[in-house]
C-alpha atoms as a PDB file:
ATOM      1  CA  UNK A   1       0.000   0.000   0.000  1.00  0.00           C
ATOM      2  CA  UNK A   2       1.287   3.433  -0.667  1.00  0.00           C
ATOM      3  CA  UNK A   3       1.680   6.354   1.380  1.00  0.00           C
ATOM      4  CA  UNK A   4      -0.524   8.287   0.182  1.00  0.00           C
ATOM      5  CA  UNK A   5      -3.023   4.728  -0.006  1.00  0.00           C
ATOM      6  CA  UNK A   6      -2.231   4.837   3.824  1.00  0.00           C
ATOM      7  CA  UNK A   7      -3.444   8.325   4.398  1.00  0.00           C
ATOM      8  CA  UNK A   8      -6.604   8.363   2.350  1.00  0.00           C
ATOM      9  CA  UNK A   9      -7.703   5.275   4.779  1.00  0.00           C
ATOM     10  CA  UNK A  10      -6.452   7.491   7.682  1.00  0.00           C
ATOM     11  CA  UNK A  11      -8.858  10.372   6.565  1.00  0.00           C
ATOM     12  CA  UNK A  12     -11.298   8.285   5.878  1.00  0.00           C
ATOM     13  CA  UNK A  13     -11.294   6.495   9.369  1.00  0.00           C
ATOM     14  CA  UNK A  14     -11.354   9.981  11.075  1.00  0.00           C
ATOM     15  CA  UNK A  15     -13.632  11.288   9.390  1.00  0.00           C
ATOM     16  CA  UNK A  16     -16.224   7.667  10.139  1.00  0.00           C
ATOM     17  CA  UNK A  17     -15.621   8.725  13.827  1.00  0.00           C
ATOM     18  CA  UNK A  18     -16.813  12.626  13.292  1.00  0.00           C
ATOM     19  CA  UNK A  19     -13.127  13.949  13.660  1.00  0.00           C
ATOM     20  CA  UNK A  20     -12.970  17.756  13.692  1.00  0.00           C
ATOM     21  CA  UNK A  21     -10.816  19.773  11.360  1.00  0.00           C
ATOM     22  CA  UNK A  22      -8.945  17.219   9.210  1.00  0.00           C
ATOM     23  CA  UNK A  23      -5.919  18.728   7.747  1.00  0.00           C
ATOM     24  CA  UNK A  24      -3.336  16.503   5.740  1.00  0.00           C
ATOM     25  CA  UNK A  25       0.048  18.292   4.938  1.00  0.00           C
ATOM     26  CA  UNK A  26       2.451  16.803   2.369  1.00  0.00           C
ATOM     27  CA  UNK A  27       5.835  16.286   3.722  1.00  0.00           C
ATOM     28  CA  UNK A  28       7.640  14.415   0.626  1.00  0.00           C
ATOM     29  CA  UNK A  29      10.481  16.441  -0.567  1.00  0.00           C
ATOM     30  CA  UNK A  30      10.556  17.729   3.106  1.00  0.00           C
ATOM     31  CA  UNK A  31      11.781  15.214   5.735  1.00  0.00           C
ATOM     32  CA  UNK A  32      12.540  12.066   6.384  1.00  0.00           C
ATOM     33  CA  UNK A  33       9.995  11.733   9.155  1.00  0.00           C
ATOM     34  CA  UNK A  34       6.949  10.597   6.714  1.00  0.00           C
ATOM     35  CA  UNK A  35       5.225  11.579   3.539  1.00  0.00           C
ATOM     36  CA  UNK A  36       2.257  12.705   5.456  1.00  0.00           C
ATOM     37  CA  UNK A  37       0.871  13.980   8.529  1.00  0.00           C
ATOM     38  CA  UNK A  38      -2.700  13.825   9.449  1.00  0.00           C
ATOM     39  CA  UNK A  39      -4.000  16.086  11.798  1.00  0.00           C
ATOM     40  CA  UNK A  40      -7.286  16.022  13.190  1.00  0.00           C
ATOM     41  CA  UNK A  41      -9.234  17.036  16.643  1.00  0.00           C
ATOM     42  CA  UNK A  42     -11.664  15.157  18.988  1.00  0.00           C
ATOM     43  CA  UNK A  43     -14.081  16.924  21.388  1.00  0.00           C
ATOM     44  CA  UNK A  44     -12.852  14.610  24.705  1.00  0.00           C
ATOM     45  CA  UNK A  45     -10.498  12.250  25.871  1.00  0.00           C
ATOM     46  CA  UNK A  46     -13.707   9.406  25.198  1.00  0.00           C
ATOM     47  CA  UNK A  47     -13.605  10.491  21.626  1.00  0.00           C
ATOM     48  CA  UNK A  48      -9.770  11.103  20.971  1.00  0.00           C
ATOM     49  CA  UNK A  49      -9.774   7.368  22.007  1.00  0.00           C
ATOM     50  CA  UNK A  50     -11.996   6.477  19.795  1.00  0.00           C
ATOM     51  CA  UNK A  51     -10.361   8.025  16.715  1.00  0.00           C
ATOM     52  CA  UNK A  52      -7.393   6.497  17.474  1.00  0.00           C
ATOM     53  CA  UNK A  53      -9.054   3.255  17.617  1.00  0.00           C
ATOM     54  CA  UNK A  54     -10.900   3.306  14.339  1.00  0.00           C
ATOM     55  CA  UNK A  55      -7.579   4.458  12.102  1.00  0.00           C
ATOM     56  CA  UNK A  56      -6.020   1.466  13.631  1.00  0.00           C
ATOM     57  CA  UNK A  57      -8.354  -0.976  13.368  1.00  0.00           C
ATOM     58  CA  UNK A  58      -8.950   0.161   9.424  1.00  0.00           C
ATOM     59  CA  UNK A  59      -5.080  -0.057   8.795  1.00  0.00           C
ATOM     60  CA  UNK A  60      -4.620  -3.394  10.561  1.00  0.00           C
ATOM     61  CA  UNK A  61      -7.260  -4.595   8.245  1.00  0.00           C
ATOM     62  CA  UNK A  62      -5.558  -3.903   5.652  1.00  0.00           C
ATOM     63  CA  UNK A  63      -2.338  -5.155   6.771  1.00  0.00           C
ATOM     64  CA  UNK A  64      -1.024  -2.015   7.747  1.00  0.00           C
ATOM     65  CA  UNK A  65       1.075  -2.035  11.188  1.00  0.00           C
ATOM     66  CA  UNK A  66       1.493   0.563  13.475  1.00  0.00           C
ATOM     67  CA  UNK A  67       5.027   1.369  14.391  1.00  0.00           C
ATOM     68  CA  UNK A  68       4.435   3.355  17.512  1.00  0.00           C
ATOM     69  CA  UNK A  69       2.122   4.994  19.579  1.00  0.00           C
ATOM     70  CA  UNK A  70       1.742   7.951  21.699  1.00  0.00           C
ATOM     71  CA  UNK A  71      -0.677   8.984  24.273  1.00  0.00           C
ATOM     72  CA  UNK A  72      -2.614   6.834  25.937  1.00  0.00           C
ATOM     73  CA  UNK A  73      -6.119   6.861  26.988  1.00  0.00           C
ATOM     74  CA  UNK A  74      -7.260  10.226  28.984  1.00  0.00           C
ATOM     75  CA  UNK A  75      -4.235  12.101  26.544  1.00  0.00           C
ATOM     76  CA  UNK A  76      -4.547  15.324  25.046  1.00  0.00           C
ATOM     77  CA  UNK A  77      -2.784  14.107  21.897  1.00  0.00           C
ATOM     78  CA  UNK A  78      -2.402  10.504  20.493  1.00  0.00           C
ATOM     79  CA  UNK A  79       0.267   9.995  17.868  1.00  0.00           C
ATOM     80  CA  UNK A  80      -0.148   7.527  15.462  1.00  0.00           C
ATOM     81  CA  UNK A  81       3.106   6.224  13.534  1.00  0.00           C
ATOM     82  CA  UNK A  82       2.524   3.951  10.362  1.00  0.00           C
ATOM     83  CA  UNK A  83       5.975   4.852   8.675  1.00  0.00           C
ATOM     84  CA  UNK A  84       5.050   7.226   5.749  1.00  0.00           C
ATOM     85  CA  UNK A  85       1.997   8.081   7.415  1.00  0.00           C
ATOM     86  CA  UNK A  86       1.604   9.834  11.036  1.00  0.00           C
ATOM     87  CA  UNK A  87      -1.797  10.815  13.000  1.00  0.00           C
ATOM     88  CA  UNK A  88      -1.891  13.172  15.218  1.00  0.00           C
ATOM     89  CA  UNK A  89      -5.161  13.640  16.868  1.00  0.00           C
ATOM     90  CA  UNK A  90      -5.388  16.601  19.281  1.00  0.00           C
ATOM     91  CA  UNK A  91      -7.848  18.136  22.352  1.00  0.00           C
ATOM     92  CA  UNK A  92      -8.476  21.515  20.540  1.00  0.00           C
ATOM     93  CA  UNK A  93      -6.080  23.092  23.262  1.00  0.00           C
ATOM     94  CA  UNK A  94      -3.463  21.056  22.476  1.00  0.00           C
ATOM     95  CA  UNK A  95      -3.821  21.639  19.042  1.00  0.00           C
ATOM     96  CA  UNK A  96      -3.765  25.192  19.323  1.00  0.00           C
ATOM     97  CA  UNK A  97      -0.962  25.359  21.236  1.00  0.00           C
ATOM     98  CA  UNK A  98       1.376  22.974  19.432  1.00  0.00           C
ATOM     99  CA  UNK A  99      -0.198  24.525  16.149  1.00  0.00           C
ATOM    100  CA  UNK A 100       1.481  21.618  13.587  1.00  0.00           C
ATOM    101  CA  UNK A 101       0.111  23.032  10.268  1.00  0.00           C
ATOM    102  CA  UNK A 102       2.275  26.603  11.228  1.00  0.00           C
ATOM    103  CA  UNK A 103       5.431  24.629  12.210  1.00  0.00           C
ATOM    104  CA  UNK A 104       5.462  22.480   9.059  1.00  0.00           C
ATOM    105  CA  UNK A 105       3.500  25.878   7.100  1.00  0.00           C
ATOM    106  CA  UNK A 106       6.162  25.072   4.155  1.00  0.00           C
ATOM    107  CA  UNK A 107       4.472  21.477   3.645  1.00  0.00           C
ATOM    108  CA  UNK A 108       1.616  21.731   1.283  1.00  0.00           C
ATOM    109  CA  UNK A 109      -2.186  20.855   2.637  1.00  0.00           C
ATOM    110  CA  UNK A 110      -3.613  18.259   0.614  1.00  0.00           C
ATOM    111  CA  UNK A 111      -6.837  19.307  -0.525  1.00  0.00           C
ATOM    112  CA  UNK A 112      -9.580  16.912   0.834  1.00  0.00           C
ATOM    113  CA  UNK A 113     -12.404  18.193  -0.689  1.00  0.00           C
ATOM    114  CA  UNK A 114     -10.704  17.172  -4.096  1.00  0.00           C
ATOM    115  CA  UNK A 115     -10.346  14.149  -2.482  1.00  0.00           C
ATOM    116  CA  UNK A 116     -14.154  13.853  -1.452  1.00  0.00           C
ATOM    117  CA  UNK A 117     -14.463  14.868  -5.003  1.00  0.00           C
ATOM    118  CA  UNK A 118     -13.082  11.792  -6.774  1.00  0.00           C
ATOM    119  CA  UNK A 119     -14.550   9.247  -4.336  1.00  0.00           C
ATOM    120  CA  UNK A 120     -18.016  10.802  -5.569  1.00  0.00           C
ATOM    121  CA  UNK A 121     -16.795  10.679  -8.839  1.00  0.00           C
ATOM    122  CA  UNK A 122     -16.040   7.179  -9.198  1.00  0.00           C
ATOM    123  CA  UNK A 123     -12.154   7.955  -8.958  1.00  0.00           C
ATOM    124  CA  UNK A 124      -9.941   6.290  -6.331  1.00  0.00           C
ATOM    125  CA  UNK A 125      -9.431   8.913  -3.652  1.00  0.00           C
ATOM    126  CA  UNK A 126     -10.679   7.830   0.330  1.00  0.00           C
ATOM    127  CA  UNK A 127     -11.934   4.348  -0.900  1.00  0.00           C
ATOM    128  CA  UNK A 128     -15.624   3.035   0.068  1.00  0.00           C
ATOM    129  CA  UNK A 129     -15.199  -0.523   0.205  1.00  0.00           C
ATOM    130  CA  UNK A 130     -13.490  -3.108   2.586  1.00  0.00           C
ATOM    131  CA  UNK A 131     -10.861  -5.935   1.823  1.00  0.00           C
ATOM    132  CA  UNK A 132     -13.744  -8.439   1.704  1.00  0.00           C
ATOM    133  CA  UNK A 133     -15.392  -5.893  -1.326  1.00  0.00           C
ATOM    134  CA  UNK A 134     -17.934  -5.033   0.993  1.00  0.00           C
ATOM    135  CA  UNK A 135     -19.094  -1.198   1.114  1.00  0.00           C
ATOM    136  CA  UNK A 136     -18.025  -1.175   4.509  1.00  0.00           C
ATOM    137  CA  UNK A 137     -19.647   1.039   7.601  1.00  0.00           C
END
């Protein structure tokens, strides 16, 4: 699976569990950390948790494993690690004060409404159906 494979299933995951304010920045060309970050916000600890849960659960369906994690349940901020692909979902404090999309400000956003776009469109952007062919959720 690609990186950029990886991170449409990320969005798509977060966005299943009602994450808040999903931002993707491109970091190829940029780093050696990963390819992408995904950055998203949950309204409590509860649904942080949650959010967490559901990107890995939808990677390790599709044979994607998780490298490392950060935060654990009650944090502020969970990181997610997948290699070319890291999640990090914030309390809206914690966002704001770390403020990831101005550190990295040189990394391009992906644009997720294009995204949204092709999946409506038939294209292959944040895929609709499971590894069994099934629609999914």
């Amino acid at each position: 699976m690609t990186a950029r494979e990886k991170m449409e299933w990320v969005v798509r995951a977060a966005e299943e569990t009602k994450a808040e304010d999903v931002h993707v920045l491109n970091l190829e060309g940029l780093t050696l950390i990963a390819d992408y970050f995904v950055i998203c916000s949950g309204r409590s600890d509860v649904h942080i948790e949650s959010i967490a849960e559901r990107i890995e659960e939808r990677l390790l369906e599709r044979k994607v494993r998780l490298h490392h994690r950060e935060g654990e349940r009650g944090s502020r901020w969970v990181l997610l690690d997948f290699g070319d692909v890291v999640v990090h979902i914030f309390d809206e404090e914690s966002r704001r004060y770390y403020d990831l999309e101005q550190l990295w400000g040189d990394a391009p956003a992906v644009d997720l409404d294009s995204l949204r776009g092709a999946q409506q469109e038939g294209g292959l952007c944040l895929p609709t159906t499971e590894p069994d062919g099934s629609s999914g959720p």
